[in-house]
C-alpha atoms as a PDB file:
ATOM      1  CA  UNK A   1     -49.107   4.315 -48.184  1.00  0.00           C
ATOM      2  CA  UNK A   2     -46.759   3.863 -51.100  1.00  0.00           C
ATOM      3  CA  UNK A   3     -48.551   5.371 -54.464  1.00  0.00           C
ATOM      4  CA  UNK A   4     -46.227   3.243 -57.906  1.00  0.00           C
ATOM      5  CA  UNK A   5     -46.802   5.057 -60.956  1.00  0.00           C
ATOM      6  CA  UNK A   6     -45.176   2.761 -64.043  1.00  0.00           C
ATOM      7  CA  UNK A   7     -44.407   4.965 -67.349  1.00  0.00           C
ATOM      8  CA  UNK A   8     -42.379   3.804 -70.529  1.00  0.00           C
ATOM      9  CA  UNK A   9     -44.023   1.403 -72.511  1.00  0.00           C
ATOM     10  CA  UNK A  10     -45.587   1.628 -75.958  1.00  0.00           C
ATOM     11  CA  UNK A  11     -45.539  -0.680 -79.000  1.00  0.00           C
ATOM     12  CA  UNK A  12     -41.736  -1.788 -80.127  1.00  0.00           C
ATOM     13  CA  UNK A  13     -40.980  -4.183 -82.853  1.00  0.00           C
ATOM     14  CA  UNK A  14     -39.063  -7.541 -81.890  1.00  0.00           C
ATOM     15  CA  UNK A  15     -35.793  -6.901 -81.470  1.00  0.00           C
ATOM     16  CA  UNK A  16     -36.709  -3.032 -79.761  1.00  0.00           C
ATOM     17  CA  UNK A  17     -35.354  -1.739 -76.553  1.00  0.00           C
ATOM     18  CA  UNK A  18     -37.820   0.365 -74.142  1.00  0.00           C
ATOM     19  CA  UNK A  19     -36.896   1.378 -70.405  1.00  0.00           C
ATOM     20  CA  UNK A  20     -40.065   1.644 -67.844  1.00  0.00           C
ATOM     21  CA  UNK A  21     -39.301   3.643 -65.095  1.00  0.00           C
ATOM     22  CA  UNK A  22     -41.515   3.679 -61.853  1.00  0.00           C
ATOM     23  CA  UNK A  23     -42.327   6.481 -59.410  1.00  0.00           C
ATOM     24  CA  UNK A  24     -42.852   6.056 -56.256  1.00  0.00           C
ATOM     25  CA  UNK A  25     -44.281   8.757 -53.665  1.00  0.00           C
ATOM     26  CA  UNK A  26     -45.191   8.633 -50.228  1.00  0.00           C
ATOM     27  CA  UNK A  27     -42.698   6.874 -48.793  1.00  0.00           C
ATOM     28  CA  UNK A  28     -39.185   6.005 -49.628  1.00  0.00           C
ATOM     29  CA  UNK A  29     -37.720   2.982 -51.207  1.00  0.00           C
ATOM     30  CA  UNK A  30     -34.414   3.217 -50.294  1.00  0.00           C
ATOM     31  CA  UNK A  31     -34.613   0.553 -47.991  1.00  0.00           C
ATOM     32  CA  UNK A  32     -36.833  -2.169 -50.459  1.00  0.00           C
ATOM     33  CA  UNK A  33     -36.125  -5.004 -52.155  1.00  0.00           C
ATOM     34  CA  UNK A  34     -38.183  -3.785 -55.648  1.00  0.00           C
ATOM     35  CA  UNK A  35     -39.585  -5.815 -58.374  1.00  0.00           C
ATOM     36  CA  UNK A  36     -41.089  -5.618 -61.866  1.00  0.00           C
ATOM     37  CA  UNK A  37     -44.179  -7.970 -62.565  1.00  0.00           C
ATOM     38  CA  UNK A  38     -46.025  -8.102 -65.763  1.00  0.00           C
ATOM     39  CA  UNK A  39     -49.004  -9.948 -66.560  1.00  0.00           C
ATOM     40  CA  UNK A  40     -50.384 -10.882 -69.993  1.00  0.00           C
ATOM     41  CA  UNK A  41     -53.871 -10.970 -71.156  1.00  0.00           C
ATOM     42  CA  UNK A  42     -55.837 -14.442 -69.613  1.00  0.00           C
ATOM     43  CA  UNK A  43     -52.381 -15.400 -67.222  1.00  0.00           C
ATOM     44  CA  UNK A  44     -51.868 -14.650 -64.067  1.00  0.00           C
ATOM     45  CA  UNK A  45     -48.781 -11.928 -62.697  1.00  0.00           C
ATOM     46  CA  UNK A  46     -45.599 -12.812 -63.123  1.00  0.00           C
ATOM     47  CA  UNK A  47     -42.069 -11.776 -61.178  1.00  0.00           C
ATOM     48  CA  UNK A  48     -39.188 -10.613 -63.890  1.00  0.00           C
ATOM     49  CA  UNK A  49     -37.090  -9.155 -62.031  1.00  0.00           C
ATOM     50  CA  UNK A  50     -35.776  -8.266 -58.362  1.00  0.00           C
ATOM     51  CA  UNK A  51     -33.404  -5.337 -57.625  1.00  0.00           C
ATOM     52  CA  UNK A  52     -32.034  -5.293 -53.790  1.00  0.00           C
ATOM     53  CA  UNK A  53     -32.123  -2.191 -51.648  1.00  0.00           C
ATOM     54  CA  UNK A  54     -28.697  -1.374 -52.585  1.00  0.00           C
ATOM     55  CA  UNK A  55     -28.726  -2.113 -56.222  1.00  0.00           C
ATOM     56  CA  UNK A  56     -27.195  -4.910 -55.922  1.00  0.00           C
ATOM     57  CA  UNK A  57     -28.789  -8.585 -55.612  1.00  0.00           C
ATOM     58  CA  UNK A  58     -30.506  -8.499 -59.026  1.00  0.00           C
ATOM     59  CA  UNK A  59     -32.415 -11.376 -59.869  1.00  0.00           C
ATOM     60  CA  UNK A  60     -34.538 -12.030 -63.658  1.00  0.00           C
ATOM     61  CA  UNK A  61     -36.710 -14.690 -64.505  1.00  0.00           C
ATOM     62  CA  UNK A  62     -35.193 -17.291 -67.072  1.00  0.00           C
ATOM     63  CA  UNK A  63     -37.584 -15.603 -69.599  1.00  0.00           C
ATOM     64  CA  UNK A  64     -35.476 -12.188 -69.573  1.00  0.00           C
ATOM     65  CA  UNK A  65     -32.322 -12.826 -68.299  1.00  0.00           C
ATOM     66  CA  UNK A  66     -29.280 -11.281 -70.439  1.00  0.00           C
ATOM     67  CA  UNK A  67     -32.229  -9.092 -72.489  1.00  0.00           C
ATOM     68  CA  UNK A  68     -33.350  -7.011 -69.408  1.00  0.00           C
ATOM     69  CA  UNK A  69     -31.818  -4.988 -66.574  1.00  0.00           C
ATOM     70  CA  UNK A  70     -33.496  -3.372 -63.238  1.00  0.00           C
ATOM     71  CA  UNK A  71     -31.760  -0.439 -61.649  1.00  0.00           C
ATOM     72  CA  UNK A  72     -32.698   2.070 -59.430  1.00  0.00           C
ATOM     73  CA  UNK A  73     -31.790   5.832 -58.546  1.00  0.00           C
ATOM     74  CA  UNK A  74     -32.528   5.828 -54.709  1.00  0.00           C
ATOM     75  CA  UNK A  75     -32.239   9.647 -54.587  1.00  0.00           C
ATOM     76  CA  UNK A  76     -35.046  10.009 -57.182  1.00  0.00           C
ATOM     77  CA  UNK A  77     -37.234   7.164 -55.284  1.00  0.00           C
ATOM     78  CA  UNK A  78     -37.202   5.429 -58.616  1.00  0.00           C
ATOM     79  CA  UNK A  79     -36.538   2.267 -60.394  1.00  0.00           C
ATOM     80  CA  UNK A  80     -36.377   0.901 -64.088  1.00  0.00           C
ATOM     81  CA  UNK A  81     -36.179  -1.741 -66.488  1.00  0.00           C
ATOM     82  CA  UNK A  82     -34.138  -2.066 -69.211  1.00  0.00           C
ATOM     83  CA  UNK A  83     -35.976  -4.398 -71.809  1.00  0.00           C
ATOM     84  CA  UNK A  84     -33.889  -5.013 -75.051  1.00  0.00           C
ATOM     85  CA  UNK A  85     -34.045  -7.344 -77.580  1.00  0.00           C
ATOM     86  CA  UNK A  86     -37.699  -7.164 -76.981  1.00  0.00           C
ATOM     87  CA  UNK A  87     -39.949 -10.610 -78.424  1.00  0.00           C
ATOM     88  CA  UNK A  88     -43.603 -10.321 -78.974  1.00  0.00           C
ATOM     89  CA  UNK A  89     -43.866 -13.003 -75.922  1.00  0.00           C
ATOM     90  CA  UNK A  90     -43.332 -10.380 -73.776  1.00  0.00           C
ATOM     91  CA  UNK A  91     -46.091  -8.498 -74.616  1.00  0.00           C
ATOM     92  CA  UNK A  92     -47.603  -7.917 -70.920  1.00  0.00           C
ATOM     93  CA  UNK A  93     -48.993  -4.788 -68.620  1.00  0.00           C
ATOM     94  CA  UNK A  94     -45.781  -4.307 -66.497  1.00  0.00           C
ATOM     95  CA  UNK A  95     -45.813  -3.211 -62.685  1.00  0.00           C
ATOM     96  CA  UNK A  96     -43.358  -2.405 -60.320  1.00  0.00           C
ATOM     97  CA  UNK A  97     -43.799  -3.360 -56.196  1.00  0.00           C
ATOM     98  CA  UNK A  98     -41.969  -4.315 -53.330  1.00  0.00           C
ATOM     99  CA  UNK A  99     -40.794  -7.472 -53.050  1.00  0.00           C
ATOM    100  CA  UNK A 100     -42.535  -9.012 -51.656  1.00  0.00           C
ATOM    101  CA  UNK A 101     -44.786  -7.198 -53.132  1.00  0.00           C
ATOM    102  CA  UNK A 102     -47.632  -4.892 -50.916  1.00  0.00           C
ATOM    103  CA  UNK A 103     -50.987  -4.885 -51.330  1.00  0.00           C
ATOM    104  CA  UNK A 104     -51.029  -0.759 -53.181  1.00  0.00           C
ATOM    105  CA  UNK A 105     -50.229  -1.675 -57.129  1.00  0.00           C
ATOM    106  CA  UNK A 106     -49.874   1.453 -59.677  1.00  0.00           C
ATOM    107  CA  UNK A 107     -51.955   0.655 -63.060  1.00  0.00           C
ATOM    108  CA  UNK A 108     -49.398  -0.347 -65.439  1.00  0.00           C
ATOM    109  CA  UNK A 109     -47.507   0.401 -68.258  1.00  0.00           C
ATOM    110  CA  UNK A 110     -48.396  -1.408 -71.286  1.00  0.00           C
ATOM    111  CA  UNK A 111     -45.543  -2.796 -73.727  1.00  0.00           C
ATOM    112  CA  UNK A 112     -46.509  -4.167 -77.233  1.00  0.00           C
ATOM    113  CA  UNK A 113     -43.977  -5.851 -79.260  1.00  0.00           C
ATOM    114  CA  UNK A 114     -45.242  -6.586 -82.851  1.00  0.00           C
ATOM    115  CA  UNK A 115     -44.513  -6.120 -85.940  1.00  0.00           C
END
């Protein structure tokens, strides 16, 4: 069974830039359709962004799109977002899964954007 662990966030002002990377071990993602999810305190998980098996097919919610970027490095079983031009709205525990996503989820990373 896949094991996701999500690193990278931490409290940013608006306007910041962070990149969460996620880890994956026990099995490889190279052929996945991968996603990043966050979900913010009393609403429910939300999709932000798709990356294709390939790196290519890239798909963002409305929310993010032109402020963040998913990529992944295949040969390090890895994949990240690029979150810039950060707004306290997307304040949110961010995961990374398949897509669609299984039923294993790593705990988190936490991103903060205040001033």
């Amino acid at each position: 069974q896949v094991q996701l662990v999500e690193s990278g966030g931490g409290l940013v002002q608006p306007g910041g830039s962070l990149r969460l990377s996620c880890a994956a071990s026990g099995r490889t993602l190279n052929i996945y359709t991968m996603a990043w999810w966050r979900q913010a305190p009393g609403k429910e998980r939300e999709l932000v962004a798709s990356i294709g098996w390939n790196g290519y097919s890239r798909v963002y919610a409305d929310s993010v799109k032109g402020r963040f970027t998913a990529s992944r490095d295949n040969a390090k079983n890895t994949v990240y977002l690029q979150m810039n031009s950060l707004k306290p709205e997307d304040t949110a525990v961010y995961y990374c899964n398949t897509y669609p996503p299984g039923d294993s989820w790593g705990q988190g990373t936490q991103v903060t954007v205040s001033s």
